[in-house]
N, C-alpha and C. Protein backbone atom coordinates (compact mmCIF):
# COMPACT_ATOMS: atom_id res chain seq x y z
N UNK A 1 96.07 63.79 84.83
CA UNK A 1 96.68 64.78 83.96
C UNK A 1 98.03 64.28 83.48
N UNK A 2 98.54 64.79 82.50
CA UNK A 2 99.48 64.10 81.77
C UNK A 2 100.75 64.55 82.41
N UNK A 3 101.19 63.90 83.03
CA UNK A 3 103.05 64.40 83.14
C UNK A 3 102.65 65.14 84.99
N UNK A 4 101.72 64.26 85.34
CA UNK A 4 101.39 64.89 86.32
C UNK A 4 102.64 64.64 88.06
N UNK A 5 103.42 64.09 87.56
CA UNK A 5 104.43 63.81 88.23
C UNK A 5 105.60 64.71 88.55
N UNK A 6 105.66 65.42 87.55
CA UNK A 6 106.69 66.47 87.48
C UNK A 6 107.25 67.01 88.11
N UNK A 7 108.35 67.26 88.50
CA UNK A 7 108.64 68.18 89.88
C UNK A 7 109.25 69.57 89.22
N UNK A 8 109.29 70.83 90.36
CA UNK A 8 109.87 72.00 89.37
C UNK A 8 110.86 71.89 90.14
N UNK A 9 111.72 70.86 90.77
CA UNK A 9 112.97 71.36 91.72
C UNK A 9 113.74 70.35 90.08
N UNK A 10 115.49 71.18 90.43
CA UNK A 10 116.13 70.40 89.48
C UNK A 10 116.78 68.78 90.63
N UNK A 11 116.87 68.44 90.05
CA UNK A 11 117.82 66.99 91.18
C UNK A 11 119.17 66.80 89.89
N UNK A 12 120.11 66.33 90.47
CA UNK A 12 121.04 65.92 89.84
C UNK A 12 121.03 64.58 89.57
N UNK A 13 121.50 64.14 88.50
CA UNK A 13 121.01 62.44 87.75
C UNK A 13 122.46 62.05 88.53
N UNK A 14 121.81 60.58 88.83
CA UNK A 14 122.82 59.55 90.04
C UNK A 14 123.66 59.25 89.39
N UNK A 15 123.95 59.30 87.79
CA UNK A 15 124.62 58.84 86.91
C UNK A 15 125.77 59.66 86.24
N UNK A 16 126.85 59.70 85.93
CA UNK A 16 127.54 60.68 85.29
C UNK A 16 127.48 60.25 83.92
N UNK A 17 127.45 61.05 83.22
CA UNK A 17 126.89 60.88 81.63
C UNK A 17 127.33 59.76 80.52
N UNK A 18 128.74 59.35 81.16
CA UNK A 18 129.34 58.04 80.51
C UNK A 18 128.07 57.19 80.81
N UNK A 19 127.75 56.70 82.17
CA UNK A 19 127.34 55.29 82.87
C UNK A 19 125.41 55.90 82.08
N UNK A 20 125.53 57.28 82.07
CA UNK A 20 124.00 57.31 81.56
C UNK A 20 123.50 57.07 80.26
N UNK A 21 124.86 57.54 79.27
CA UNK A 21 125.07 56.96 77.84
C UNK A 21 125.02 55.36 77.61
N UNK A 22 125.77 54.63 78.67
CA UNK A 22 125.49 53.28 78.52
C UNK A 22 123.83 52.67 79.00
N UNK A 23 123.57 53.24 79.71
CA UNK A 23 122.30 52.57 80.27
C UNK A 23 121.30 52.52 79.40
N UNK A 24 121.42 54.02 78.27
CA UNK A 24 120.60 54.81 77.51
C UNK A 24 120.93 53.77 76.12
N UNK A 25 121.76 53.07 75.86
CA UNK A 25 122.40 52.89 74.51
C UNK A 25 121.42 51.08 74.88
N UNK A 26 121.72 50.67 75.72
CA UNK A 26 120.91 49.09 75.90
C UNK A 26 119.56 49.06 75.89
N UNK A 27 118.98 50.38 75.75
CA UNK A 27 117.60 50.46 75.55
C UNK A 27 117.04 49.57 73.63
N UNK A 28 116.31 49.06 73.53
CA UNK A 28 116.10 48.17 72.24
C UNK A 28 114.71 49.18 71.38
N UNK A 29 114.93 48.71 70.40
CA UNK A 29 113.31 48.95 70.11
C UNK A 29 112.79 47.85 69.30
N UNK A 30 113.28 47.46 68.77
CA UNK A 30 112.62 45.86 68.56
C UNK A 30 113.15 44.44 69.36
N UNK A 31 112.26 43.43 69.27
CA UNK A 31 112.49 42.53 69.97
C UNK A 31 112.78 42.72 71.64
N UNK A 32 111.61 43.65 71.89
CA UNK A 32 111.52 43.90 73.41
C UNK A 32 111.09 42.82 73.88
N UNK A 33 111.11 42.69 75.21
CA UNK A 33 110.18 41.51 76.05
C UNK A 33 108.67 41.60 76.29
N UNK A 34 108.52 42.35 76.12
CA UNK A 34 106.63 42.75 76.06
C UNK A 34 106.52 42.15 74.44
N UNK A 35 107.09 42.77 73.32
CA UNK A 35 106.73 42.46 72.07
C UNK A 35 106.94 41.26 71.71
N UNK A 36 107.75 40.38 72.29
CA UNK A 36 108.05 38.77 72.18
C UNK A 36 106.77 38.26 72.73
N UNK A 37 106.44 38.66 74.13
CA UNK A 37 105.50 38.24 74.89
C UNK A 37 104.24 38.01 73.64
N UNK A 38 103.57 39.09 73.32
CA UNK A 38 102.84 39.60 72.63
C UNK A 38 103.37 38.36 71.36
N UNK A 39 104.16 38.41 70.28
CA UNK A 39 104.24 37.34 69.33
C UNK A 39 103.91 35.99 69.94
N UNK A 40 104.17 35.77 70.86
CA UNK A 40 104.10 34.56 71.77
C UNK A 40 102.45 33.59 72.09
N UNK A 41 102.52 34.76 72.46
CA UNK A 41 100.83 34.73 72.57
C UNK A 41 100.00 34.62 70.93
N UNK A 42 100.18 34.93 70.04
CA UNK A 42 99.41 35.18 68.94
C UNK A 42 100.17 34.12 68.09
N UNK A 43 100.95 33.40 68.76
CA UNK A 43 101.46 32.30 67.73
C UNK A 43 101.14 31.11 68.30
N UNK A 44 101.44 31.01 69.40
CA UNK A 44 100.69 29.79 70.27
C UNK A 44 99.12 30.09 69.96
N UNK A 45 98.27 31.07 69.45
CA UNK A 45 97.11 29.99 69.60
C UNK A 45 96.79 30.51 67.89
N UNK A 46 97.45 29.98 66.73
CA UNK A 46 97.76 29.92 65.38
C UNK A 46 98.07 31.05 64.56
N UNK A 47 98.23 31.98 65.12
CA UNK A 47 98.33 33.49 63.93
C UNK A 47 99.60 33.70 63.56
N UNK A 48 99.55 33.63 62.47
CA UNK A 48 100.80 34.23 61.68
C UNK A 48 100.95 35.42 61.21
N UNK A 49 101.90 36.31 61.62
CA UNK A 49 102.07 37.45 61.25
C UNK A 49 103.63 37.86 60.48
N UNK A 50 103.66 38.90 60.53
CA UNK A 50 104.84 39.13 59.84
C UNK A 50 105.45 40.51 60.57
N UNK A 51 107.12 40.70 61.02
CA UNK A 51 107.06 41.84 61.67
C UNK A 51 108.21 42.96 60.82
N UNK A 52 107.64 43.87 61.86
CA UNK A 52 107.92 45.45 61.14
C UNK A 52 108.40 45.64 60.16
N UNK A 53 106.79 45.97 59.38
CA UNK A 53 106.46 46.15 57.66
C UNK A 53 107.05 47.53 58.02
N UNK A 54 108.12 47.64 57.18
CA UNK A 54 108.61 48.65 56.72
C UNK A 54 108.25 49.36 55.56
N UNK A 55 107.03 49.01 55.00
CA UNK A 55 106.24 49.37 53.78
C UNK A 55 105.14 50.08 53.94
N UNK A 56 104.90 50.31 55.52
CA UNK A 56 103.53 50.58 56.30
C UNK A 56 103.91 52.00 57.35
N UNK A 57 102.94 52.40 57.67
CA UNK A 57 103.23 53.38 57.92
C UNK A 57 104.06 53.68 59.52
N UNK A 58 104.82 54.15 60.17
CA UNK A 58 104.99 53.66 61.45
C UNK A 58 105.91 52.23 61.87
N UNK A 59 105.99 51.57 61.07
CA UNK A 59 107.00 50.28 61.00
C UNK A 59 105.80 49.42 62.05
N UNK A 60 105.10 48.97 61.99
CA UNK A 60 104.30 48.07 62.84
C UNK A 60 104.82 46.90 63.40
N UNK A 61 104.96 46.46 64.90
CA UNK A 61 105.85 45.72 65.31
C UNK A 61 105.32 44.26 64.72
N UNK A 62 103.85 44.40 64.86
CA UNK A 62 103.64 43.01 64.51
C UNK A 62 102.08 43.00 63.32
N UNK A 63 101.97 42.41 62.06
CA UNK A 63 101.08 42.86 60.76
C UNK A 63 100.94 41.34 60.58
N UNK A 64 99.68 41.64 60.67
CA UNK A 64 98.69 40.05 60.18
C UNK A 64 97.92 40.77 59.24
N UNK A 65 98.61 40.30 58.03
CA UNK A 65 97.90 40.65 56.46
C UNK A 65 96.16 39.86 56.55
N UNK A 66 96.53 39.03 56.77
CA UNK A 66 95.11 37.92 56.66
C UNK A 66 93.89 38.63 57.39
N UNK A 67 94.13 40.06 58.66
CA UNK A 67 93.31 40.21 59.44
C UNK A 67 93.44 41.82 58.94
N UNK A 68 93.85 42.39 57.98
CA UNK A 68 94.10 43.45 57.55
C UNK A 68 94.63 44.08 59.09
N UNK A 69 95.32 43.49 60.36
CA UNK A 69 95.36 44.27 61.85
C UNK A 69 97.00 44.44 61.84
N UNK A 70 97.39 45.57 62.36
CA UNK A 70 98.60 46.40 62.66
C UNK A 70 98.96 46.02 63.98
N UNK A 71 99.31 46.22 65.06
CA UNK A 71 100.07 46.45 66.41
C UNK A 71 101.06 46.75 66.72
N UNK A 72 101.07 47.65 67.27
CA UNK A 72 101.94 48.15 68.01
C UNK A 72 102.53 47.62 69.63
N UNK A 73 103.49 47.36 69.96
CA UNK A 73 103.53 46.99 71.42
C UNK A 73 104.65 48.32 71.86
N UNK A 74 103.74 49.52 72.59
CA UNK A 74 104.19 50.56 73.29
C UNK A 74 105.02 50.29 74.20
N UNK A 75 106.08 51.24 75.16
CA UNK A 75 106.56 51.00 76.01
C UNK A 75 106.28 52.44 76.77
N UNK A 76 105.35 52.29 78.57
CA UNK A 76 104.66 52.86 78.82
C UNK A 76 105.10 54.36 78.65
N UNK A 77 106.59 54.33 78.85
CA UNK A 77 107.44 55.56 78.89
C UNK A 77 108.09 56.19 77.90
N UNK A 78 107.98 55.52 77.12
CA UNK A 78 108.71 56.24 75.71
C UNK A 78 107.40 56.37 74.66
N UNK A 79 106.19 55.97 75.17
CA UNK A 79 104.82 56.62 74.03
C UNK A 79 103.79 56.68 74.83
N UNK A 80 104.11 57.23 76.26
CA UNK A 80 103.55 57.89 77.68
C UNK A 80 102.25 56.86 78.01
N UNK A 81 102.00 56.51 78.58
CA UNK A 81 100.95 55.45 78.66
C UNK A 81 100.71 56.68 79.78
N UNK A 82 99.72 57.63 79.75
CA UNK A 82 98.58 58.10 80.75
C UNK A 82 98.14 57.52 81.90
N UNK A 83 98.36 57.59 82.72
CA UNK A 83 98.00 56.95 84.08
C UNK A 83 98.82 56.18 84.77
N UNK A 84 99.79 55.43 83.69
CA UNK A 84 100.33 54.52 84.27
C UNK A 84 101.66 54.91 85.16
N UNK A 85 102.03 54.10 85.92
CA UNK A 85 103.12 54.73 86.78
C UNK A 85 104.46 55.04 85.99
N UNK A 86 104.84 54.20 84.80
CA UNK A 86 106.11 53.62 84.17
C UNK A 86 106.29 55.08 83.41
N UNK A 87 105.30 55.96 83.01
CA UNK A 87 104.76 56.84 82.43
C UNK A 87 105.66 58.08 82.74
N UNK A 88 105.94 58.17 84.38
CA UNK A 88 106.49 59.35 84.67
C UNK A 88 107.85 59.64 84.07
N UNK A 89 107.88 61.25 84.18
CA UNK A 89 109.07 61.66 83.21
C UNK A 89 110.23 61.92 84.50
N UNK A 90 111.50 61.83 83.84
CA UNK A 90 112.22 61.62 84.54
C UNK A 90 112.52 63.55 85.75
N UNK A 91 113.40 63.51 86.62
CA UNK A 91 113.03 64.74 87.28
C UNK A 91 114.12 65.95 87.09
N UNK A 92 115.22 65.23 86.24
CA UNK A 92 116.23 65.87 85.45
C UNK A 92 115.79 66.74 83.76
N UNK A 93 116.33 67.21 83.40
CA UNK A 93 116.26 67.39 82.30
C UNK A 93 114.89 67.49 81.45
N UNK A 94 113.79 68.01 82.67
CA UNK A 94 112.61 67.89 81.86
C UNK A 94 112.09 68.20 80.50
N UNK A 95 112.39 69.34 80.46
CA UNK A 95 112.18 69.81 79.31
C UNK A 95 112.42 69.35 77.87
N UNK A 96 113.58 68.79 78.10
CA UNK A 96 114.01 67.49 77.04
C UNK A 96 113.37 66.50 76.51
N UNK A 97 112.91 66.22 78.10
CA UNK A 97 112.03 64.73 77.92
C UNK A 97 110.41 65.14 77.56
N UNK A 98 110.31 66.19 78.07
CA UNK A 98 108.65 66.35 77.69
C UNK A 98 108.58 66.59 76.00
N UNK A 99 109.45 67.27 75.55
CA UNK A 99 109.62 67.19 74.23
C UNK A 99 109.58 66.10 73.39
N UNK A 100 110.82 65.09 74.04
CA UNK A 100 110.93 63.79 73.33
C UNK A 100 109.61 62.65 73.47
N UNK A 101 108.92 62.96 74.61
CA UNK A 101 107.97 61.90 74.47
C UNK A 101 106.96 62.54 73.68
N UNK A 102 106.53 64.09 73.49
CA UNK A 102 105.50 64.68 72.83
C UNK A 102 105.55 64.52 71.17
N UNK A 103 107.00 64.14 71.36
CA UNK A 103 107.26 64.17 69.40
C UNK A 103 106.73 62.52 69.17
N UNK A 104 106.91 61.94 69.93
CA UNK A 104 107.17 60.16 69.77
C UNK A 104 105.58 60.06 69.58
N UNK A 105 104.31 60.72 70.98
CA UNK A 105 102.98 60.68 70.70
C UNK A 105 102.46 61.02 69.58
N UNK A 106 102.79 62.32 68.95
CA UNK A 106 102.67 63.17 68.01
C UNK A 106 102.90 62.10 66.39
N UNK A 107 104.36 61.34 66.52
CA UNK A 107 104.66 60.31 65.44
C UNK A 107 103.75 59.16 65.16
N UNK A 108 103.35 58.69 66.82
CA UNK A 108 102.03 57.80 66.71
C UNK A 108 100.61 57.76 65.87
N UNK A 109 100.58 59.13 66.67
CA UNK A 109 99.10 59.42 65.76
C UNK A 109 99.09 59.45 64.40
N UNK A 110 100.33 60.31 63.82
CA UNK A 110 99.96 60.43 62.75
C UNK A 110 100.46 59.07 61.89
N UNK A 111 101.12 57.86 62.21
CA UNK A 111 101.51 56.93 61.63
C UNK A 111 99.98 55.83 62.03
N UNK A 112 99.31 56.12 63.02
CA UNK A 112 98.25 55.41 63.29
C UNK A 112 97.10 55.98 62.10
N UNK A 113 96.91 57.02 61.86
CA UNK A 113 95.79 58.10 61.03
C UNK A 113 95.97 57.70 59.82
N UNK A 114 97.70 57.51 59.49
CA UNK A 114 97.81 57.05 58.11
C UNK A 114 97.43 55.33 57.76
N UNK A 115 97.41 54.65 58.91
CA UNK A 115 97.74 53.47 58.60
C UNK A 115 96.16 53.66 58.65
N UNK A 116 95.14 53.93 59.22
CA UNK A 116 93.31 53.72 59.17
C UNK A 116 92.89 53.89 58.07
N UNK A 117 93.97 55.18 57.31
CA UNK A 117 92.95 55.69 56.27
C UNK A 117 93.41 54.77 55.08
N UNK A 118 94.17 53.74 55.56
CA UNK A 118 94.65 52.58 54.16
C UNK A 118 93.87 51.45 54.35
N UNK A 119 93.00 51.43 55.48
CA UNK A 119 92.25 50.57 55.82
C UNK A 119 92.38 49.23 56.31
N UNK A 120 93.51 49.69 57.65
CA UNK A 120 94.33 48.44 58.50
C UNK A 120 93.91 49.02 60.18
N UNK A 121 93.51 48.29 60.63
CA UNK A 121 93.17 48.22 62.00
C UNK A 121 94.20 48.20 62.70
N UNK A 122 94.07 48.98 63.84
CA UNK A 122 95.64 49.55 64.68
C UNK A 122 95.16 49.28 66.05
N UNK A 123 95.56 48.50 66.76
CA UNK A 123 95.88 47.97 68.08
C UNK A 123 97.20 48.69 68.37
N UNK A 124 96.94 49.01 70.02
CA UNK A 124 98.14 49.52 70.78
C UNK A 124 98.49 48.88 71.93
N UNK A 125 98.87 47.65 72.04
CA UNK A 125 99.70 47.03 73.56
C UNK A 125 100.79 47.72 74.02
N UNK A 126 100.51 47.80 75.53
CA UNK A 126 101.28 48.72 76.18
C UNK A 126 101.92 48.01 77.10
N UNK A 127 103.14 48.25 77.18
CA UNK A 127 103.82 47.33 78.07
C UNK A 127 103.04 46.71 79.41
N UNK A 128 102.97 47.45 80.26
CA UNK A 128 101.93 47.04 81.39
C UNK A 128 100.82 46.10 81.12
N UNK A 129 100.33 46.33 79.98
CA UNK A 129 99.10 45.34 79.93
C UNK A 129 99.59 43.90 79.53
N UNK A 130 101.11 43.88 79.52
CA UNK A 130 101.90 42.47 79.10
C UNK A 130 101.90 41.56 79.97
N UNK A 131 101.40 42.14 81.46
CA UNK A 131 101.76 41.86 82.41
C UNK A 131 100.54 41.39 83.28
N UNK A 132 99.13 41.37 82.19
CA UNK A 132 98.13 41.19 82.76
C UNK A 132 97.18 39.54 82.05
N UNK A 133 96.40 39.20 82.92
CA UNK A 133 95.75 38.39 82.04
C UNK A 133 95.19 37.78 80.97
N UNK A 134 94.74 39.23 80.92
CA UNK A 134 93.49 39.37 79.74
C UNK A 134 94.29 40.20 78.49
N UNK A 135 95.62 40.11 78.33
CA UNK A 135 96.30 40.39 77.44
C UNK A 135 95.94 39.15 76.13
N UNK A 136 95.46 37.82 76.66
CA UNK A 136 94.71 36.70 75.32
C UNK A 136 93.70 37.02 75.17
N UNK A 137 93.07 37.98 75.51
CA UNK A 137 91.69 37.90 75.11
C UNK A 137 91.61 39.53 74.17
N UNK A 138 92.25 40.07 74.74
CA UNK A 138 92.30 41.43 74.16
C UNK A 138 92.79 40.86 72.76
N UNK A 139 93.87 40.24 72.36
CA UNK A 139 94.33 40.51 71.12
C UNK A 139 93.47 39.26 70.12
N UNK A 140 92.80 38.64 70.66
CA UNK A 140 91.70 38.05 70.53
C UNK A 140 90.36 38.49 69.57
N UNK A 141 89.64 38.98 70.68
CA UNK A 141 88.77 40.23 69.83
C UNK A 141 89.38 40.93 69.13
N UNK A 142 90.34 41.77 69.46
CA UNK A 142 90.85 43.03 68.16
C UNK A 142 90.96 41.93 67.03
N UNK A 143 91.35 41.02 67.10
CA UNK A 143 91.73 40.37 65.47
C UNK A 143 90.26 40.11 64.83
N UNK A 144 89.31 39.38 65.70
CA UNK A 144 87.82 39.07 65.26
C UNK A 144 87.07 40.49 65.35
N UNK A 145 87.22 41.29 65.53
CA UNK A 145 86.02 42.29 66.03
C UNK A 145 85.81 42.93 64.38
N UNK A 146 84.74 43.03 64.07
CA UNK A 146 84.19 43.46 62.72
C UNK A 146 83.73 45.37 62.47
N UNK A 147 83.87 45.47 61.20
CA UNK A 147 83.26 47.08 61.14
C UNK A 147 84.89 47.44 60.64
N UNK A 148 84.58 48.89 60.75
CA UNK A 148 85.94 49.46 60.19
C UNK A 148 86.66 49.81 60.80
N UNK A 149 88.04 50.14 60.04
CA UNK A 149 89.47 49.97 60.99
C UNK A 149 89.51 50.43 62.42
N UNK A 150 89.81 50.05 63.24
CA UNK A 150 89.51 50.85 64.60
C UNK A 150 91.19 51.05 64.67
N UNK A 151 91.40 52.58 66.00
CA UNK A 151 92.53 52.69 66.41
C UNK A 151 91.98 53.08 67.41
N UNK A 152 92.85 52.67 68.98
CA UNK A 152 92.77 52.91 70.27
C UNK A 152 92.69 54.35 70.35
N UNK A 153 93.54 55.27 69.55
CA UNK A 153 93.82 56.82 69.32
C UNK A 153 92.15 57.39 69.36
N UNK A 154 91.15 56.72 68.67
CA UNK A 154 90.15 57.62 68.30
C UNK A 154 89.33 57.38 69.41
N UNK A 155 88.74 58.74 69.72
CA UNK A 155 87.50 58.57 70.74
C UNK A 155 88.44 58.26 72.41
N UNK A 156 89.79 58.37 72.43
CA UNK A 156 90.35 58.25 73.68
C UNK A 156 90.94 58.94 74.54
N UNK A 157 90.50 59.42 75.73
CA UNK A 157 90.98 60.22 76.40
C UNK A 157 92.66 60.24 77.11
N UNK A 158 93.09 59.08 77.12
CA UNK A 158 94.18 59.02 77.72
C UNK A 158 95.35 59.12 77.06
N UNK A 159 95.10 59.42 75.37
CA UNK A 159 96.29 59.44 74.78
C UNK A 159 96.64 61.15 74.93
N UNK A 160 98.18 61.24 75.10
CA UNK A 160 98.65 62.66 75.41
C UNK A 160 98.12 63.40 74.01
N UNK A 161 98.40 64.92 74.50
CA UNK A 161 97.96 65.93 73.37
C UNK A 161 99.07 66.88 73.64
N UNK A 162 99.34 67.47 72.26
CA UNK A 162 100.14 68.87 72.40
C UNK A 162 99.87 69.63 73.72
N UNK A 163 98.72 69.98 74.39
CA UNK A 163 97.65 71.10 74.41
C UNK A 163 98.30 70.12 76.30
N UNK A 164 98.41 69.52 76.50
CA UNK A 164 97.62 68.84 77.93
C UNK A 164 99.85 68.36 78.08
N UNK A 165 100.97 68.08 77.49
CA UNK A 165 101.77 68.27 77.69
C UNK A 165 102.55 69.56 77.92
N UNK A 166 101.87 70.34 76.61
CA UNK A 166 102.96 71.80 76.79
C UNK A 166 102.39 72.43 77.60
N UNK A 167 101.44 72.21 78.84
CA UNK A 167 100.98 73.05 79.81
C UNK A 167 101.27 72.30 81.46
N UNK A 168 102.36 71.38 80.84
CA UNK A 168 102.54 70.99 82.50
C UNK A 168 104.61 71.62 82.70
């Protein structure tokens, strides 16, 4: 279940809001280490891409025109990766945060929905899976795999919903 971590006690954050403003401000959104990883991989074995088309819907971290394919490289906690541990919301300030990650899912989809119906294939790497083997083979197939645009979003149970956040 989504956000299944939650606690209803409040805790006080270890941080006083200066040292939490700084911690909060070094957070990146491009040129993460998962998304380098990820270019890394798709350039060492010849693909050229081009990054965040700002012409596209969602800013796509990484767009291989040649393969009509999009990607995204998620970070498990800021576009909730379901299951995963990195996922959990913090035990302060919930309400905040369940909001902020529900708007960020919510931005996904619909920047993923727009980008299908232009007829660009949408891959979603998630941080964690940066960290796994078969991260060459995955982005592998998605580039070769034939038929029409696919997005991880459709037909998937683990991506959050309005309906399955605003009830925890």
């Amino acid at each position: 279940m989504l956000f299944s971590s939650i606690s209803k006690s409040k805790h006080m954050d270890i941080y006083d809001k200066k040292k939490r403003s700084e911690i909060m401000s070094r957070i990146r959104g491009t040129d993460t280490k998962p998304e380098i990883m990820v270019r890394r991989i798709l350039h060492s074995r010849g693909y050229r891409f081009r990054l965040h088309r700002n012409d596209l819907p969602g800013n796509p971290d990484i767009v291989l025109p040649r393969y009509k394919a999009a990607i995204f490289v998620h970070g498990c906690f800021w576009h909730h990766h379901e299951g995963c541990l990195k996922s959990k919301l913090p035990k302060t300030n919930v309400k905040f945060w369940r909001d902020k990650i529900l708007q960020n899912v919510e931005r996904d989809r619909k920047n993923i929905t727009k980008l299908t119906s232009l007829g660009w294939r949408v891959l979603i790497v998630w941080e964690c899976e940066t960290r796994r083997d078969h991260l060459n083979e995955k982005l592998v197939e998605f580039l070769h795999s034939n038929g029409r645009p696919q997005s991880e979003f459709e037909g998937t149970s683990h991506i959050a919903t309005d309906t399955n956040i605003r009830n925890r």
